[in-house]
C-alpha atoms as a PDB file:
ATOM      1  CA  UNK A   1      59.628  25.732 151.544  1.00  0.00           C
ATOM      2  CA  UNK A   2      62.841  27.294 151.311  1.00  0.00           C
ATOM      3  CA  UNK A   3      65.664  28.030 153.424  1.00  0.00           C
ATOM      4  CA  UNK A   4      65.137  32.094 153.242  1.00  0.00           C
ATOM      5  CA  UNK A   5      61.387  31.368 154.059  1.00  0.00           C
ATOM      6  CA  UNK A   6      61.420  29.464 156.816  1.00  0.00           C
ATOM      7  CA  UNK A   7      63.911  32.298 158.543  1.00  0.00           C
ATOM      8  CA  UNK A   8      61.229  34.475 157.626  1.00  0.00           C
ATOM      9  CA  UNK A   9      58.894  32.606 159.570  1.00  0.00           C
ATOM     10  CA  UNK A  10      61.204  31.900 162.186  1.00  0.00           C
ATOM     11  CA  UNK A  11      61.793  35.697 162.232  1.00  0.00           C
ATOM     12  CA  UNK A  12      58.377  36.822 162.288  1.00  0.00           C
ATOM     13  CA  UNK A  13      57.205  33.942 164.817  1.00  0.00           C
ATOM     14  CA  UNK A  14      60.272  35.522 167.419  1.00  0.00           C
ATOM     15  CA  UNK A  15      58.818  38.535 167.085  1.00  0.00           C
ATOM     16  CA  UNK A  16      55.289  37.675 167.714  1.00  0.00           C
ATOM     17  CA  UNK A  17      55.921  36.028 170.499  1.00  0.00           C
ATOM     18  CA  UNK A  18      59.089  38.535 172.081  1.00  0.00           C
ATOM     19  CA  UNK A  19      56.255  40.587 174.361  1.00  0.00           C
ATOM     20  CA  UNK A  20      55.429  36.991 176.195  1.00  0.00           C
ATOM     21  CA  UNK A  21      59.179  36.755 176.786  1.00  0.00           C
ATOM     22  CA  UNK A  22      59.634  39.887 177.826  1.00  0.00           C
ATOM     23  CA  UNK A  23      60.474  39.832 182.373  1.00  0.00           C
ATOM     24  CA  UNK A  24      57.675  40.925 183.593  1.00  0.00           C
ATOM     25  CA  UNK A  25      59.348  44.033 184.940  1.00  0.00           C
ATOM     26  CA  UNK A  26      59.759  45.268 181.012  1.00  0.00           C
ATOM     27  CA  UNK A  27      55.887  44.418 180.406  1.00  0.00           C
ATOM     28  CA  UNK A  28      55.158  46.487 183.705  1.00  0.00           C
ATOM     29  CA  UNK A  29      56.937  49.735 181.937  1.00  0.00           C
ATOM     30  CA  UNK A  30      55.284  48.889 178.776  1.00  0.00           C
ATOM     31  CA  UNK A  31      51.830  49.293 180.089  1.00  0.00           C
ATOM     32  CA  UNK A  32      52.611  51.833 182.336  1.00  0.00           C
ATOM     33  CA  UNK A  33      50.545  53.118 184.237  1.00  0.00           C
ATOM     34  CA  UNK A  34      48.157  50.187 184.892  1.00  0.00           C
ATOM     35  CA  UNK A  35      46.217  51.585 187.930  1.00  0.00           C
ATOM     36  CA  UNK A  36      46.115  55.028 189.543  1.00  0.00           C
ATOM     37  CA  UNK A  37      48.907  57.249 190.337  1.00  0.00           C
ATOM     38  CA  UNK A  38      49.368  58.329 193.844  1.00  0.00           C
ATOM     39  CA  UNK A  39      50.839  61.783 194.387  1.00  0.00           C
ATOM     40  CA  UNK A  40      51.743  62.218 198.168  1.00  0.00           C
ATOM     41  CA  UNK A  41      51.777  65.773 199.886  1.00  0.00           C
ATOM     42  CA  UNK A  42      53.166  65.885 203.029  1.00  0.00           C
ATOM     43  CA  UNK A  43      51.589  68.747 204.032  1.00  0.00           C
ATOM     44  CA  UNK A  44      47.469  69.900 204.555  1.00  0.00           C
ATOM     45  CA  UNK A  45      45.050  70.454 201.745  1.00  0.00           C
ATOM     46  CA  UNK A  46      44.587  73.803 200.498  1.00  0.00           C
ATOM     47  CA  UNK A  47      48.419  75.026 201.737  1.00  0.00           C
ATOM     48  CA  UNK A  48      50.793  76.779 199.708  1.00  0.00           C
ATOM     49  CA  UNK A  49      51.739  73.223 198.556  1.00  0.00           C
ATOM     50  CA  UNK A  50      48.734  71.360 198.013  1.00  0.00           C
ATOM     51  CA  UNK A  51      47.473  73.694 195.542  1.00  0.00           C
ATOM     52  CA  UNK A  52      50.370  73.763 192.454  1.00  0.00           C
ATOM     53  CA  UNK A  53      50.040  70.038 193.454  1.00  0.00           C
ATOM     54  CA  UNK A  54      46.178  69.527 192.502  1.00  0.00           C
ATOM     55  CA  UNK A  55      46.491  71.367 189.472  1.00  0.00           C
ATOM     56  CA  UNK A  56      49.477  69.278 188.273  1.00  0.00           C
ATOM     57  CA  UNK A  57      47.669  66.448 188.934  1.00  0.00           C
ATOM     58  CA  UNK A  58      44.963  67.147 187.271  1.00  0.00           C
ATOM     59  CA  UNK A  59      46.374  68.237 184.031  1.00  0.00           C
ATOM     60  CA  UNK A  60      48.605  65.020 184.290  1.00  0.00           C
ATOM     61  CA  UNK A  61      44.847  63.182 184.666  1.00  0.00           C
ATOM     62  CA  UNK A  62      43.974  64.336 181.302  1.00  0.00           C
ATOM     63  CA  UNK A  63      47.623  63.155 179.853  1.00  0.00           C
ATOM     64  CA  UNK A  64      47.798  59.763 180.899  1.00  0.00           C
ATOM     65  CA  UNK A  65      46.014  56.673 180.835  1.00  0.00           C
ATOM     66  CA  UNK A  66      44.940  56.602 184.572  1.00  0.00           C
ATOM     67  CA  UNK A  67      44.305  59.338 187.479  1.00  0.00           C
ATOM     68  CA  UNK A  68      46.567  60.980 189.385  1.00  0.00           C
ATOM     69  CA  UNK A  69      44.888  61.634 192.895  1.00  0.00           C
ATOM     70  CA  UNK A  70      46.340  63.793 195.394  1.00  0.00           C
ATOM     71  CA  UNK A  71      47.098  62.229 198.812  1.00  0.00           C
ATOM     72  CA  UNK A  72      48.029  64.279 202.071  1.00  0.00           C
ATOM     73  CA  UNK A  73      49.891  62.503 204.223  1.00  0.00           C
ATOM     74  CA  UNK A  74      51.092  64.922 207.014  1.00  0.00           C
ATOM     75  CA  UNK A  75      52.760  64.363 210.453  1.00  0.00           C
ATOM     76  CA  UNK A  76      56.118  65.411 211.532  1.00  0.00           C
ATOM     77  CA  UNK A  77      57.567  67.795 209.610  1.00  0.00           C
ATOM     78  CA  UNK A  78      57.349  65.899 206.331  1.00  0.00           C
ATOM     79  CA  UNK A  79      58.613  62.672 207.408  1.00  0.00           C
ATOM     80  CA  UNK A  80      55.734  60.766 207.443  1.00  0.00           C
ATOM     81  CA  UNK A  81      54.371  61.267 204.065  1.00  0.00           C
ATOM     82  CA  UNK A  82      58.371  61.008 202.776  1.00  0.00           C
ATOM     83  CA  UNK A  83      58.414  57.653 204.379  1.00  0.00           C
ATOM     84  CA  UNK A  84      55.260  56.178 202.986  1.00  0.00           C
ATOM     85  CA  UNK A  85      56.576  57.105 199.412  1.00  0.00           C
ATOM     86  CA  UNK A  86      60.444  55.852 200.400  1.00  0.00           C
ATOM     87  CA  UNK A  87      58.980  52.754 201.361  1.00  0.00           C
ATOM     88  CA  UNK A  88      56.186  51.959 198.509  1.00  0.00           C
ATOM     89  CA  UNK A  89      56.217  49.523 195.732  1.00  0.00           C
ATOM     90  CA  UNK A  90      59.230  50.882 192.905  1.00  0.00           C
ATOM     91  CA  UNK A  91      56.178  50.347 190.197  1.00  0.00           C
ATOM     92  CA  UNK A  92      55.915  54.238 189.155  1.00  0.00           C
ATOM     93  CA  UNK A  93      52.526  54.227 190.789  1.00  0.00           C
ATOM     94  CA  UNK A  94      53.307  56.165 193.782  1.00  0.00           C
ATOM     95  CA  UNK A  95      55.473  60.141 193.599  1.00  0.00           C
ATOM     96  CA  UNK A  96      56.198  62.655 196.319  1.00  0.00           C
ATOM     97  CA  UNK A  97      55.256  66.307 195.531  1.00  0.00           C
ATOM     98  CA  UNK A  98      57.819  68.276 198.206  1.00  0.00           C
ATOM     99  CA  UNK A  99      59.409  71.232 199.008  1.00  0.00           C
ATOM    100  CA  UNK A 100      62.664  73.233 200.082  1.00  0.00           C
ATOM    101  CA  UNK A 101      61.719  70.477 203.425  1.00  0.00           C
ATOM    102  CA  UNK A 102      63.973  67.632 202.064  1.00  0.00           C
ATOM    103  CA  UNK A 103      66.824  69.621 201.571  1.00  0.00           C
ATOM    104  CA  UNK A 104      66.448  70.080 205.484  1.00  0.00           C
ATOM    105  CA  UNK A 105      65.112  66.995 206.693  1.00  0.00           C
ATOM    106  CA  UNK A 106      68.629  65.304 207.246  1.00  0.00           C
ATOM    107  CA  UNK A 107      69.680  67.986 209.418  1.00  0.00           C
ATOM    108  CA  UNK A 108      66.852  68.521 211.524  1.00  0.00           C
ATOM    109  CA  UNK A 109      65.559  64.832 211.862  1.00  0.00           C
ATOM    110  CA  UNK A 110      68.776  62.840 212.705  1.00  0.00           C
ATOM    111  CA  UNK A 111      67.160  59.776 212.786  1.00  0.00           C
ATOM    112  CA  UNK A 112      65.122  59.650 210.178  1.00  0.00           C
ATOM    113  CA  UNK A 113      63.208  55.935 209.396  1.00  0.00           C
ATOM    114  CA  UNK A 114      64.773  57.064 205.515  1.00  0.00           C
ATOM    115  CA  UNK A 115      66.866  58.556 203.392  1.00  0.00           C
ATOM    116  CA  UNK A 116      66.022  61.435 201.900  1.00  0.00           C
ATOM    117  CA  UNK A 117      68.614  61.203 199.005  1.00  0.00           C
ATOM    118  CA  UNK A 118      69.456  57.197 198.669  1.00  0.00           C
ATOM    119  CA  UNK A 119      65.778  56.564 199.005  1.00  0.00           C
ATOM    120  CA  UNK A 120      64.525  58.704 196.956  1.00  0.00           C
ATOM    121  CA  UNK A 121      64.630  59.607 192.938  1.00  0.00           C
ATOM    122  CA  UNK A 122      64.514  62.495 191.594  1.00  0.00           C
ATOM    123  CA  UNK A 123      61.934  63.473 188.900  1.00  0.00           C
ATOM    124  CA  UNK A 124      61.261  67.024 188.302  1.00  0.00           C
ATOM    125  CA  UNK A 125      61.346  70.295 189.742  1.00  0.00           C
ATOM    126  CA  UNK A 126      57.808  71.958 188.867  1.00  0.00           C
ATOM    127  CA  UNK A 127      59.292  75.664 190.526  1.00  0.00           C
ATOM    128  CA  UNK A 128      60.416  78.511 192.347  1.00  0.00           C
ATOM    129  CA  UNK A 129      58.530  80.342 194.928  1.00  0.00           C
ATOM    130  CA  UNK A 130      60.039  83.677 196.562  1.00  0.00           C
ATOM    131  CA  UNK A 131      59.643  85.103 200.296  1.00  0.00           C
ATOM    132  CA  UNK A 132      58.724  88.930 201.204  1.00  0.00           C
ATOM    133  CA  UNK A 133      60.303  90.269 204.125  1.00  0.00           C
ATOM    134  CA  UNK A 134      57.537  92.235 205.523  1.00  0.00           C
ATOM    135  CA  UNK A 135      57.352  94.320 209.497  1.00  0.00           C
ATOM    136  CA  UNK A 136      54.837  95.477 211.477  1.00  0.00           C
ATOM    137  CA  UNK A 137      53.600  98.901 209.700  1.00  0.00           C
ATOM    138  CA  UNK A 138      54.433 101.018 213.085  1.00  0.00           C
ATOM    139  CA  UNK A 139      58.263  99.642 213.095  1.00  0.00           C
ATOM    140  CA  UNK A 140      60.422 102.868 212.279  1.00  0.00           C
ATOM    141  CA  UNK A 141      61.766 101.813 208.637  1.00  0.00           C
ATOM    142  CA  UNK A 142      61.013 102.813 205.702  1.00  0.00           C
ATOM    143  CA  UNK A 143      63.254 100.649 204.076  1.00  0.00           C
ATOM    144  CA  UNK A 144      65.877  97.426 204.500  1.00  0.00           C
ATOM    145  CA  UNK A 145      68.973  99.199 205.361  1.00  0.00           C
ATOM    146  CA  UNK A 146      67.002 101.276 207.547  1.00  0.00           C
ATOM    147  CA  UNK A 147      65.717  97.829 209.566  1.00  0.00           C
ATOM    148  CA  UNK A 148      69.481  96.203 209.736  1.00  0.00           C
ATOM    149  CA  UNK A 149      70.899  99.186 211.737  1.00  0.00           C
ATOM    150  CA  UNK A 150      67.938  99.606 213.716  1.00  0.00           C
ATOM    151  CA  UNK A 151      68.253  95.623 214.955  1.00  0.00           C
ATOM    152  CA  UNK A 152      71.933  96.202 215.212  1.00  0.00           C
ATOM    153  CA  UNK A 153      71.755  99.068 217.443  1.00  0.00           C
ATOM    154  CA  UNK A 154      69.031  96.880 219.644  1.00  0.00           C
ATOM    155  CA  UNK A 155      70.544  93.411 219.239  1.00  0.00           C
ATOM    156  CA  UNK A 156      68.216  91.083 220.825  1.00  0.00           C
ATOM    157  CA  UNK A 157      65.382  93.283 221.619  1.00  0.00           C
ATOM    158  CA  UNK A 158      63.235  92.447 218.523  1.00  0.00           C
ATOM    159  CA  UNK A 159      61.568  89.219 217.417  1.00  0.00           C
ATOM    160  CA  UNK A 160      61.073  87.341 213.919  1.00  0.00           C
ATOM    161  CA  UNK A 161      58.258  85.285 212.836  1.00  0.00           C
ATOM    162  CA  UNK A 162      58.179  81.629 211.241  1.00  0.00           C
ATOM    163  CA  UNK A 163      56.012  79.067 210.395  1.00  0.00           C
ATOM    164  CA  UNK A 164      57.586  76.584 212.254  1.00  0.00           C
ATOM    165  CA  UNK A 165      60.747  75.393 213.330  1.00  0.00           C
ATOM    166  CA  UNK A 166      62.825  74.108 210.265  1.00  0.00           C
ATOM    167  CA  UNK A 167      60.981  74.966 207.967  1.00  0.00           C
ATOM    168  CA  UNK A 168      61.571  76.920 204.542  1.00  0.00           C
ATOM    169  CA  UNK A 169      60.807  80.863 206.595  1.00  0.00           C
ATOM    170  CA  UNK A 170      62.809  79.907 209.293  1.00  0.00           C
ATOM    171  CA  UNK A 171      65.841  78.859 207.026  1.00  0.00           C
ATOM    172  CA  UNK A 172      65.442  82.191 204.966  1.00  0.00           C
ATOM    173  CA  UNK A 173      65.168  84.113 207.612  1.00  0.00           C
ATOM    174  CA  UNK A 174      68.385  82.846 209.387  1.00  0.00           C
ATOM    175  CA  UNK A 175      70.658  83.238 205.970  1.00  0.00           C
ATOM    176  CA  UNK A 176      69.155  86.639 205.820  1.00  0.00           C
ATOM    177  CA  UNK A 177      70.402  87.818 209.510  1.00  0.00           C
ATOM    178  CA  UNK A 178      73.847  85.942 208.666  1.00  0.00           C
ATOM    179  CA  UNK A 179      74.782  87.362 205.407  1.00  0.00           C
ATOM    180  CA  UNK A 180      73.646  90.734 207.191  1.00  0.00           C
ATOM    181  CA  UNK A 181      76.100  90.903 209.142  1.00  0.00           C
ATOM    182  CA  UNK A 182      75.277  88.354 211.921  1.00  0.00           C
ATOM    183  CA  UNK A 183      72.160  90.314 212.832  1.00  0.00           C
ATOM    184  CA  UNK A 184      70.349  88.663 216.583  1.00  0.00           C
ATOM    185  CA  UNK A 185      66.509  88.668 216.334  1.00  0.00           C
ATOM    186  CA  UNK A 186      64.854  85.981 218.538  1.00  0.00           C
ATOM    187  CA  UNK A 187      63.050  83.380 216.706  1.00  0.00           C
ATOM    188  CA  UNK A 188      59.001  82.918 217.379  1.00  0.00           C
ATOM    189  CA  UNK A 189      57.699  79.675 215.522  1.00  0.00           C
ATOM    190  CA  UNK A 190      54.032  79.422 214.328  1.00  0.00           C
ATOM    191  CA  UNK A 191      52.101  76.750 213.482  1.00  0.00           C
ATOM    192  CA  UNK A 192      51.889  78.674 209.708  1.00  0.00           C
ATOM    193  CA  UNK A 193      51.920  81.943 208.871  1.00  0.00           C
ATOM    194  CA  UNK A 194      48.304  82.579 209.322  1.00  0.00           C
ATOM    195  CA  UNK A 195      48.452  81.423 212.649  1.00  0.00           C
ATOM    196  CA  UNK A 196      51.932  84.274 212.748  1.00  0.00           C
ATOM    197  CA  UNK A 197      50.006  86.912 210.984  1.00  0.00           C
ATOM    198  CA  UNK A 198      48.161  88.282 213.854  1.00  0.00           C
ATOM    199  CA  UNK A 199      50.867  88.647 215.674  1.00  0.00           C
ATOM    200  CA  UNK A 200      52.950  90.659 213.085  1.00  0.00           C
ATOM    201  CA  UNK A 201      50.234  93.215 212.318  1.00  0.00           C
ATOM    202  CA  UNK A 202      49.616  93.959 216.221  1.00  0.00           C
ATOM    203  CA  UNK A 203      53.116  94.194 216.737  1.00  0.00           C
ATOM    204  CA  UNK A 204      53.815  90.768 218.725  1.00  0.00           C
ATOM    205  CA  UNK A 205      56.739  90.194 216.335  1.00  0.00           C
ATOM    206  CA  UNK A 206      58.594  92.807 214.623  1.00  0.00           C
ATOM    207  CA  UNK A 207      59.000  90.854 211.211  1.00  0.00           C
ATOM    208  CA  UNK A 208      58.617  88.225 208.944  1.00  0.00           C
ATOM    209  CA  UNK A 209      59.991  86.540 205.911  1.00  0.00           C
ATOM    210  CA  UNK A 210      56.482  84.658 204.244  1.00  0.00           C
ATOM    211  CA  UNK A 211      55.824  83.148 200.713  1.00  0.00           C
ATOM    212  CA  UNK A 212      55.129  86.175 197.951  1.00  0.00           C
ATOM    213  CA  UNK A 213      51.489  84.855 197.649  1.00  0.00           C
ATOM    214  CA  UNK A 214      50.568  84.642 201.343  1.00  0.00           C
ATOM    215  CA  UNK A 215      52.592  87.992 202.001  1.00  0.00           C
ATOM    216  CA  UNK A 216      50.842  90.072 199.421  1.00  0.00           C
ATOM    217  CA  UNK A 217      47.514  90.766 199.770  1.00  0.00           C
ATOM    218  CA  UNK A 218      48.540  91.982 203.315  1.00  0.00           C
ATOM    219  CA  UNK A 219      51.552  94.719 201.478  1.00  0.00           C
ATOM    220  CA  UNK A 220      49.321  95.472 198.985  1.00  0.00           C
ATOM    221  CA  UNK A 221      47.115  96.640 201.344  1.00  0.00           C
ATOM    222  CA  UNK A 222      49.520  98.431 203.377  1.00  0.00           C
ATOM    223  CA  UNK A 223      48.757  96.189 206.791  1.00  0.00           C
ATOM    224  CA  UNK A 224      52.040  95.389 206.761  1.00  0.00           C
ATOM    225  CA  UNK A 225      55.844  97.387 204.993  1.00  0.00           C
ATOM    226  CA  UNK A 226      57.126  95.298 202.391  1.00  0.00           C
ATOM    227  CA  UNK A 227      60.860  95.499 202.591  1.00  0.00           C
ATOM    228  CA  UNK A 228      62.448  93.027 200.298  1.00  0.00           C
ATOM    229  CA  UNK A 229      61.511  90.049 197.877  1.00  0.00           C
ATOM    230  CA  UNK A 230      64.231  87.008 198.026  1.00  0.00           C
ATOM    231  CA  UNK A 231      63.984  86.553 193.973  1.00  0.00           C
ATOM    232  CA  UNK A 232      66.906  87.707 191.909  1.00  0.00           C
ATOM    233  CA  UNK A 233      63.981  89.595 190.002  1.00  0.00           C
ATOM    234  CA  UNK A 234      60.768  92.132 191.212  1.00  0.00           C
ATOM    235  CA  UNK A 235      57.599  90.842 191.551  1.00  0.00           C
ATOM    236  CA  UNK A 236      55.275  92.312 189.154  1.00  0.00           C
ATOM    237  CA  UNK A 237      52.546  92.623 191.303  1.00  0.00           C
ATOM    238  CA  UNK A 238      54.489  95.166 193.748  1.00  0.00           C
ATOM    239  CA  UNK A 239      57.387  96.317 191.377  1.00  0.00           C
ATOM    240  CA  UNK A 240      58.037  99.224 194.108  1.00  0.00           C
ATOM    241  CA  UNK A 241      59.862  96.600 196.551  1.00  0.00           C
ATOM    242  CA  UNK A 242      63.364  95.705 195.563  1.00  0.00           C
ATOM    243  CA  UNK A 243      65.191  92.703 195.679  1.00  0.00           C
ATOM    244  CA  UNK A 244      67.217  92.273 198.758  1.00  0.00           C
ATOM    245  CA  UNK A 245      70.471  92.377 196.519  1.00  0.00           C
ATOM    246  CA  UNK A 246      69.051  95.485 195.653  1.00  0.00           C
ATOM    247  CA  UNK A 247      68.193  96.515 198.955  1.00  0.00           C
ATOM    248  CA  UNK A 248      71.504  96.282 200.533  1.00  0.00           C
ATOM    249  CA  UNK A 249      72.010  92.543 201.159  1.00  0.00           C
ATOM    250  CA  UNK A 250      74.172  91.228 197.832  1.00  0.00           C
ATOM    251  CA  UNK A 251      73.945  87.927 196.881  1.00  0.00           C
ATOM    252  CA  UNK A 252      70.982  86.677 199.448  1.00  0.00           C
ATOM    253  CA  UNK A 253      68.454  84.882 197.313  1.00  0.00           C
ATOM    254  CA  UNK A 254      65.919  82.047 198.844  1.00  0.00           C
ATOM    255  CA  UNK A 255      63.219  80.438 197.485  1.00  0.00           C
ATOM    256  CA  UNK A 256      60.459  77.658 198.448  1.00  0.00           C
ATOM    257  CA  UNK A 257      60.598  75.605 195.491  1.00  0.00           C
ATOM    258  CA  UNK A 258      58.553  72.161 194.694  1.00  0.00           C
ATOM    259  CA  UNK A 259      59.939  68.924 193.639  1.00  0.00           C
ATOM    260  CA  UNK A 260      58.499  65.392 192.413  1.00  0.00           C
ATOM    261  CA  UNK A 261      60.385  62.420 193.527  1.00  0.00           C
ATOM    262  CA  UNK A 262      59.770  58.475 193.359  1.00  0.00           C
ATOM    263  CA  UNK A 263      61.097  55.603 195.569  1.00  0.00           C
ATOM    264  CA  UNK A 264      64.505  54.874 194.554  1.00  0.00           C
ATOM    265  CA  UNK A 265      64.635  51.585 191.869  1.00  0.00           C
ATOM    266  CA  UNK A 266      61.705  53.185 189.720  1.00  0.00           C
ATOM    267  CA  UNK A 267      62.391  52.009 186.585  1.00  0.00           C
ATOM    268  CA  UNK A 268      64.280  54.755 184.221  1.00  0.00           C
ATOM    269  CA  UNK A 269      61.969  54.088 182.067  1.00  0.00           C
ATOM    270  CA  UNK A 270      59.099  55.458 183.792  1.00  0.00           C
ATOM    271  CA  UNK A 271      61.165  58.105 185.762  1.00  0.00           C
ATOM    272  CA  UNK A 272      62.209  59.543 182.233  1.00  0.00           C
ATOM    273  CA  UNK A 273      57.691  59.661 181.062  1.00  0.00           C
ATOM    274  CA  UNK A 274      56.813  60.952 184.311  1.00  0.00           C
ATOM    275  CA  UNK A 275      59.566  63.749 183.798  1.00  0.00           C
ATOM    276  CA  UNK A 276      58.722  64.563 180.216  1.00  0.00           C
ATOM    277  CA  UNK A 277      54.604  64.416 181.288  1.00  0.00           C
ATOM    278  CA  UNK A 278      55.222  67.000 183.936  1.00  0.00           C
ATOM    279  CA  UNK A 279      57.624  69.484 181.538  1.00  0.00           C
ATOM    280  CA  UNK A 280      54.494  69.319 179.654  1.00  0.00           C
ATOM    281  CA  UNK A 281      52.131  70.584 181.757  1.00  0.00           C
ATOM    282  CA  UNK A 282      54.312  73.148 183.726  1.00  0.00           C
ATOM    283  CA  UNK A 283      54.957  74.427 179.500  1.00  0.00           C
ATOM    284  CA  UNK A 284      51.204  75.017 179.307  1.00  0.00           C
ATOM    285  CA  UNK A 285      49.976  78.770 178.973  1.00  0.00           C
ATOM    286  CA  UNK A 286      47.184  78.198 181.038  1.00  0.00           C
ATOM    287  CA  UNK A 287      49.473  76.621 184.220  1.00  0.00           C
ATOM    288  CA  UNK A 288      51.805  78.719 183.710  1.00  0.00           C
ATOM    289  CA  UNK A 289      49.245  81.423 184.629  1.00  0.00           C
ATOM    290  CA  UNK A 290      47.523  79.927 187.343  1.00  0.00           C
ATOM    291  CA  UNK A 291      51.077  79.441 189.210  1.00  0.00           C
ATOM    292  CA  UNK A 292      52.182  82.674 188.739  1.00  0.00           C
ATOM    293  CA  UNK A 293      48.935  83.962 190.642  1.00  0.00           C
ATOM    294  CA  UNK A 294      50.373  82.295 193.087  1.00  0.00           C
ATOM    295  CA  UNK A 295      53.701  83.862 192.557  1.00  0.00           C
ATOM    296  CA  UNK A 296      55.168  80.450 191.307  1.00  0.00           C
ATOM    297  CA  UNK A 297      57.878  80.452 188.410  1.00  0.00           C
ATOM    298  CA  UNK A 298      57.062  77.362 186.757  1.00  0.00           C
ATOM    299  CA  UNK A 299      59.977  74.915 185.546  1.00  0.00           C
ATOM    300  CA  UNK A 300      59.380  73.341 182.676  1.00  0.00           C
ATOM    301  CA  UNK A 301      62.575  72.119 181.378  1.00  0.00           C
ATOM    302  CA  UNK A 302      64.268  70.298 184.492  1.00  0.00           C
ATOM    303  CA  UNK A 303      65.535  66.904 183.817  1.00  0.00           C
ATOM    304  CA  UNK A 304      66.074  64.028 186.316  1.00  0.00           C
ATOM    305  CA  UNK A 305      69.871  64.440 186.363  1.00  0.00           C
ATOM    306  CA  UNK A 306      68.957  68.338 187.121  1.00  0.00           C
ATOM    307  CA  UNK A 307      66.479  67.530 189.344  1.00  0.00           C
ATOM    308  CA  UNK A 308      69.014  65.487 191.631  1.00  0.00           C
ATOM    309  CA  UNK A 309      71.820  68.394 190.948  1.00  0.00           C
ATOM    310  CA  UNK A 310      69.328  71.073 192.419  1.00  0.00           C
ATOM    311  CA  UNK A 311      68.444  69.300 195.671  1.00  0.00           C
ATOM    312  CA  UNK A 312      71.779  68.103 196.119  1.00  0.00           C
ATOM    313  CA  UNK A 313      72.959  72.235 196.076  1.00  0.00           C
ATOM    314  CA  UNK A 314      69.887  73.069 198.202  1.00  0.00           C
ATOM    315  CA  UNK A 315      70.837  70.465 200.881  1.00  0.00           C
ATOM    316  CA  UNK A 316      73.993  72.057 201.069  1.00  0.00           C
ATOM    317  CA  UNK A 317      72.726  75.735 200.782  1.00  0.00           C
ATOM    318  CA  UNK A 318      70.936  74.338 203.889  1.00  0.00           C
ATOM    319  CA  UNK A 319      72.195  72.329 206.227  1.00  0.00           C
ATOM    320  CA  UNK A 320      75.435  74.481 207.335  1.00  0.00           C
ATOM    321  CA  UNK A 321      72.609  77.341 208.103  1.00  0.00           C
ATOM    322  CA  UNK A 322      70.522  74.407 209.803  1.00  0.00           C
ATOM    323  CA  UNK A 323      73.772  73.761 212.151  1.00  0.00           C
ATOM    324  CA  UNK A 324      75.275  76.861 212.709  1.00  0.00           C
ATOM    325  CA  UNK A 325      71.650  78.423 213.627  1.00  0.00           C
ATOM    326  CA  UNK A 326      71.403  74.815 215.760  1.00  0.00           C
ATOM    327  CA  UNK A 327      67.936  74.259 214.677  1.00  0.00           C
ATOM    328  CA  UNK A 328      65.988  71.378 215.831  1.00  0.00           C
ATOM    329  CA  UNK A 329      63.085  69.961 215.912  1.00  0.00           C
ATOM    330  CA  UNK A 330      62.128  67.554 219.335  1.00  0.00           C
END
């Protein structure tokens, strides 16, 4: 045999055997995924929340080589179902589907079990939701501007819905009244805004800032005055109500949006699939459809390094309005 064919050999027997030498982190990556894929949602099935997250998970189901199964895991705020992900196995096999919440959670919780940035890693952001400002349909206002100098001229006499303490309405809400002009409407917090929508069409509370999708079918059939939509664009299912920038307020723009992160020390590897994965399902004609019937702008070309960009500007969007309002949560 000569010289040149025993390197061959040699050669080809390395690379036969290089998968077998491989740590056995590598081969974990290479097969990945290996068992199901756990996609936590801190808050109850059939929300707001829940929903965008089934279908992604299902269309990720018919993707990949194993299931992606939905898990709600609420209970304060979101911290406990942001804790069980922070503190699961770094294998790929367990995500968080969350919201506008963890760009809050540091302020509100101060001693949180976690870290909502250094524990976590970002993956994707799946998209955008707006708010409606809606009031009660006997409130004398036919429009925004109309509203502001009626609650300046009877600061403190009116009250504002949310759906909870800390949460995405009540955060919205609060920029609102700031960047108009330091407006004071007392705060009533809801356990959700269908437990708060009783209250605003009997006139309990004079207003409320509420996802497009739970907001409209209640404007569109005139229960309730929509007065402003938080998007930098109209809705096209009520193209009559203006923008708020439009409306008088410039520059106040708020969304809900929804985010997929892993425990921090996934593998790059599998951070980088899981990213490209969902881009291609929130691309899909048919998604892209179902979301925006829920008034969801789907994202579909969000990276990691974006991904971590975009909460990082939302936490500090956030957190001054989280102080200055001193919201809490006991």
């Amino acid at each position: 045999m000569t010289r040149l064919h025993r390197r061959h050999l040699l050669a080809l027997g390395a690379t036969l055997a290089a998968p077998a030498l491989l740590p056995a982190a590598a081969r974990a990556q290479a097969n990945w995924p290996d068992q199901p894929i756990r996609l936590v949602v801190p808050f109850s099935a059939g929300g707001p929340t829940d929903i965008p997250a089934r279908l992604i998970a299902d269309e990720l189901s018919k993707a990949l080589p194993q299931r992606v199964i939905v898990e709600n895991r609420t209970g304060a705020g979101t911290v406990v179902g942001a804790d069980a992900v922070a503190k699961a196995p770094k294998d790929g096999h367990t995500f968080l589907y969350t919201t506008i919440a963890q760009a809050a959670i540091r302020a509100i919780y101060p001693n949180l079990p976690f870290d909502p940035v250094k524990d976590f890693t970002p993956v994707a952001l799946t998209g955008v939701i707006p708010m409606l400002l809606m009031v009660n349909k006997d409130v004398p206002v036919k429009n925004l501007q109309e509203l502001i100098a009626l609650i300046k001229k009877n600061p403190g006499e009116y009250d504002y819905a949310s759906t909870g303490s800390g949460a995405a309405l009540h955060l919205a809400t609060e920029l609102f009244l700031k960047q108009a002009g330091g407006l004071k409407v007392n705060h009533v917090p809801y356990r959700g805004s269908a437990a708060a929508m009783p209250d605003l069409l009997n006139g309990t509370v004079t207003m409320m800032l509420d996802v497009a999708n739970s907001a409209l079918p209640f404007v569109q059939k005139g229960e309730v005055k929509g007065l402003a939509i938080s998007s930098d664009k109209r809705l096209p299912q009520v193209p009559e109500i203006p923008t708020f920038g439009e409306a008088g307020v410039p520059g106040y723009e708020a969304y809900t949006w929804h985010m997929v992160l892993a425990p921090a020390g996934t593998p790059d590897a599998i951070v980088q699939r899981m990213n490209q994965e969902i881009n291609k399902v929130m691309a899909r004609d048919e998604v892209q459809k179902k979301l925006a019937d829920l008034t969801m702008t789907p994202r579909s070309d969000s990276t990691p390094a974006s991904t971590k960009q975009w909460l990082a500007d939302e936490m500090a969007k956030w957190e001054p309005i989280i102080k200055e309002a001193g919201i809490k949560v006991d």
